[in-house]
C-alpha atoms as a PDB file:
ATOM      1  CA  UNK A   1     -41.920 -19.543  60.201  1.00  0.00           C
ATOM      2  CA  UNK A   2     -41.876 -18.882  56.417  1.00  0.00           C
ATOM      3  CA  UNK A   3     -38.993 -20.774  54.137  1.00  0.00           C
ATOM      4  CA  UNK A   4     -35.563 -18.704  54.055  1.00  0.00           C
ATOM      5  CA  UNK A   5     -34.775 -17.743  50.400  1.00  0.00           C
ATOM      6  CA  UNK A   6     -31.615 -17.976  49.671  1.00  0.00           C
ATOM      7  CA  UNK A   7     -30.363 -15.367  46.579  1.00  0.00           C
ATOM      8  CA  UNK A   8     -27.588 -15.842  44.095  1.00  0.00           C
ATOM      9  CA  UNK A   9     -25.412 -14.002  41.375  1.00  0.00           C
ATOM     10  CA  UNK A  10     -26.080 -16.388  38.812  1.00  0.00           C
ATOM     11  CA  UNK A  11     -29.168 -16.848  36.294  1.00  0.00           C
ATOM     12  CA  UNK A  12     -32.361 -16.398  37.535  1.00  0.00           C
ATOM     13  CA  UNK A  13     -34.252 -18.268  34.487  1.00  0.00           C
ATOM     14  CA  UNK A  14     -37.103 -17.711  32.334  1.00  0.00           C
ATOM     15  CA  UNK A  15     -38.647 -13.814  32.972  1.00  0.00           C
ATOM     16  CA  UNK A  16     -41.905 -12.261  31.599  1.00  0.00           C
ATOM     17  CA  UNK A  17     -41.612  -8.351  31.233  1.00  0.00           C
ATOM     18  CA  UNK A  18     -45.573  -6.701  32.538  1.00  0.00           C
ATOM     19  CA  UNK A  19     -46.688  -3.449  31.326  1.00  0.00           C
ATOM     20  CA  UNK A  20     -46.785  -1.012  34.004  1.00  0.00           C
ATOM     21  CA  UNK A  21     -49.917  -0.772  35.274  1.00  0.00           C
ATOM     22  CA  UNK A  22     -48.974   2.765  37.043  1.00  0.00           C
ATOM     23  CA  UNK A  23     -51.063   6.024  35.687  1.00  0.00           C
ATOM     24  CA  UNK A  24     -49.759   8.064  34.293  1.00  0.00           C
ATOM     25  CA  UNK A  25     -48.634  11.097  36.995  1.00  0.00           C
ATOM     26  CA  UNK A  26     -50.866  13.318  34.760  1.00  0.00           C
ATOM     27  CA  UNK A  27     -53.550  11.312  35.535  1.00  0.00           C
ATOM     28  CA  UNK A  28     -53.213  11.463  39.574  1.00  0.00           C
ATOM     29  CA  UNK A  29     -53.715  15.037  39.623  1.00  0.00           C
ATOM     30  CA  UNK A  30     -57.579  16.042  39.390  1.00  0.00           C
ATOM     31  CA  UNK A  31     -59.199  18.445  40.858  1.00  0.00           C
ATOM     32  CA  UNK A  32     -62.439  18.051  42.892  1.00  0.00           C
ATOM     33  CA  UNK A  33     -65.667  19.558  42.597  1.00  0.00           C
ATOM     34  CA  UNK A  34     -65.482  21.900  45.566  1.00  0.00           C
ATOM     35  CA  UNK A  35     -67.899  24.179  46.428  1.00  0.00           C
ATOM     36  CA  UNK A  36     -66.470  27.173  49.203  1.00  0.00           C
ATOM     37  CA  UNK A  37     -68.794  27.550  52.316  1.00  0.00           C
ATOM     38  CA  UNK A  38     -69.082  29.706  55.579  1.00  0.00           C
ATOM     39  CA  UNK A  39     -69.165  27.709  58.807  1.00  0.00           C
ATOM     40  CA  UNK A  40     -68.597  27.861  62.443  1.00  0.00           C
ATOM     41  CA  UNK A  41     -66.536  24.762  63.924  1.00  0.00           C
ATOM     42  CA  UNK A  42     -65.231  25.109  67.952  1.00  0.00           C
ATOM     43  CA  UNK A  43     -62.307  25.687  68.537  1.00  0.00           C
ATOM     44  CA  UNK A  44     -60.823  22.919  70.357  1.00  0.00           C
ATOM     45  CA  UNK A  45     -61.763  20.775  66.455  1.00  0.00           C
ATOM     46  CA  UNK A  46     -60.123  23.583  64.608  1.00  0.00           C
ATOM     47  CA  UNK A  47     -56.660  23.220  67.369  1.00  0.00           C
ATOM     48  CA  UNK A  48     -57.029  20.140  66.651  1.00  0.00           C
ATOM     49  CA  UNK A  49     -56.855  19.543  63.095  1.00  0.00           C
ATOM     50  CA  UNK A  50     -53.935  22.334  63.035  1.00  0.00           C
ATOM     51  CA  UNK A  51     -52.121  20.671  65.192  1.00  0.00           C
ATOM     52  CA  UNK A  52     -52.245  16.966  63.306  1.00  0.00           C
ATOM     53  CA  UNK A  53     -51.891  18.726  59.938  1.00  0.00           C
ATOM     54  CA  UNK A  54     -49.106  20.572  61.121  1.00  0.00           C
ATOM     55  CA  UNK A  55     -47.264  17.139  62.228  1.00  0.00           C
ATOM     56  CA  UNK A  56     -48.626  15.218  58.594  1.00  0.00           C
ATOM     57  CA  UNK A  57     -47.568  18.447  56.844  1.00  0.00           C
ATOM     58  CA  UNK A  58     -50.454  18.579  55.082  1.00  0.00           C
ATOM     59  CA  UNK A  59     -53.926  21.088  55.050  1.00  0.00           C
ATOM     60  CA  UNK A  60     -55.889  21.026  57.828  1.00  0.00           C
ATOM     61  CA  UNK A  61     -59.166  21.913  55.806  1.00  0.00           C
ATOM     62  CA  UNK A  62     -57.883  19.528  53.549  1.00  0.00           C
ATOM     63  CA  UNK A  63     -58.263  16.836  56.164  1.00  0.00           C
ATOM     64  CA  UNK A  64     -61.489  18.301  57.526  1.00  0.00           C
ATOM     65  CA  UNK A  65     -63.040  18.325  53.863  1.00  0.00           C
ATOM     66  CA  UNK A  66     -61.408  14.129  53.590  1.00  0.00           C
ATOM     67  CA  UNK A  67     -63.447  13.532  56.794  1.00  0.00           C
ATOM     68  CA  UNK A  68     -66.648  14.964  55.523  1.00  0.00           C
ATOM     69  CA  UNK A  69     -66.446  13.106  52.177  1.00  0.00           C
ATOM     70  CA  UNK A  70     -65.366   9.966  54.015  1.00  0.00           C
ATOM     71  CA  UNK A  71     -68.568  10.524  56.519  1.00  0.00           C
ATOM     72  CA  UNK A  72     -70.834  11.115  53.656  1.00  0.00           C
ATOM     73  CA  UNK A  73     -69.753   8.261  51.732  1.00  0.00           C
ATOM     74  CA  UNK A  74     -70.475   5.873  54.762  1.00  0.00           C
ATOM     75  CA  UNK A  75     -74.203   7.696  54.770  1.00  0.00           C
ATOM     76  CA  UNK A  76     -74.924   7.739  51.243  1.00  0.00           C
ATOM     77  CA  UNK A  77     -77.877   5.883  50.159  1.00  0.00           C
ATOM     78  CA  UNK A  78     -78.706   4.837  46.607  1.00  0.00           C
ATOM     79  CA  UNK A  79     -81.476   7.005  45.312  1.00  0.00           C
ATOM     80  CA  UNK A  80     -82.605   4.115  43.060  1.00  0.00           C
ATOM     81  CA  UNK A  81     -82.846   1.025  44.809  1.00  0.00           C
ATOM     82  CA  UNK A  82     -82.943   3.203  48.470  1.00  0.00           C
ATOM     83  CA  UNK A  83     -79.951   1.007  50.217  1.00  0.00           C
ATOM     84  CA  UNK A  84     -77.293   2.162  51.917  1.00  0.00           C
ATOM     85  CA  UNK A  85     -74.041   2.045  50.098  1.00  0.00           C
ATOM     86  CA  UNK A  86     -71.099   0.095  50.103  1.00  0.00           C
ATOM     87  CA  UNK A  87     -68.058   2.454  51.370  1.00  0.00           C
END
């Protein structure tokens, strides 16, 4: 079991102030090079992913497109040295 720490009211000595090391929020929004596609999924995947992005309130093709990408960059290989990649 890990040491009990025990706080006070009174000085807490010497303190350094660090930069924030945060982005900026203007720098968290980017958008993706998408390109739009026709294809045919069954539909028990598509009830699927509606139904968990419906409970994460979030997209479902926007988790679909997260599993591809996440799938692909497990695959990739490097076209120079012809090794898989680290994820």
């Amino acid at each position: 079991m890990s040491k009990k720490i025990t706080y006070t009211d009174g000085p807490i000595g010497e303190v350094e102030i660090v930069k924030d090391s945060l982005p900026p929020p203007e720098d968290l929004v980017f958008k993706e090079d998408t390109v739009k596609i026709t294809i045919a999924l069954s539909r028990k995947s598509v009830d699927f992913f509606k139904e968990k992005a419906a409970e994460l309130d979030t997209s479902y093709q926007k988790m679909i497109r997260r599993l591809l990408d996440s799938y692909a960059r497990a695959h990739q290989y490097d076209k120079v040295s012809g090794t898989k990649q680290d994820r």
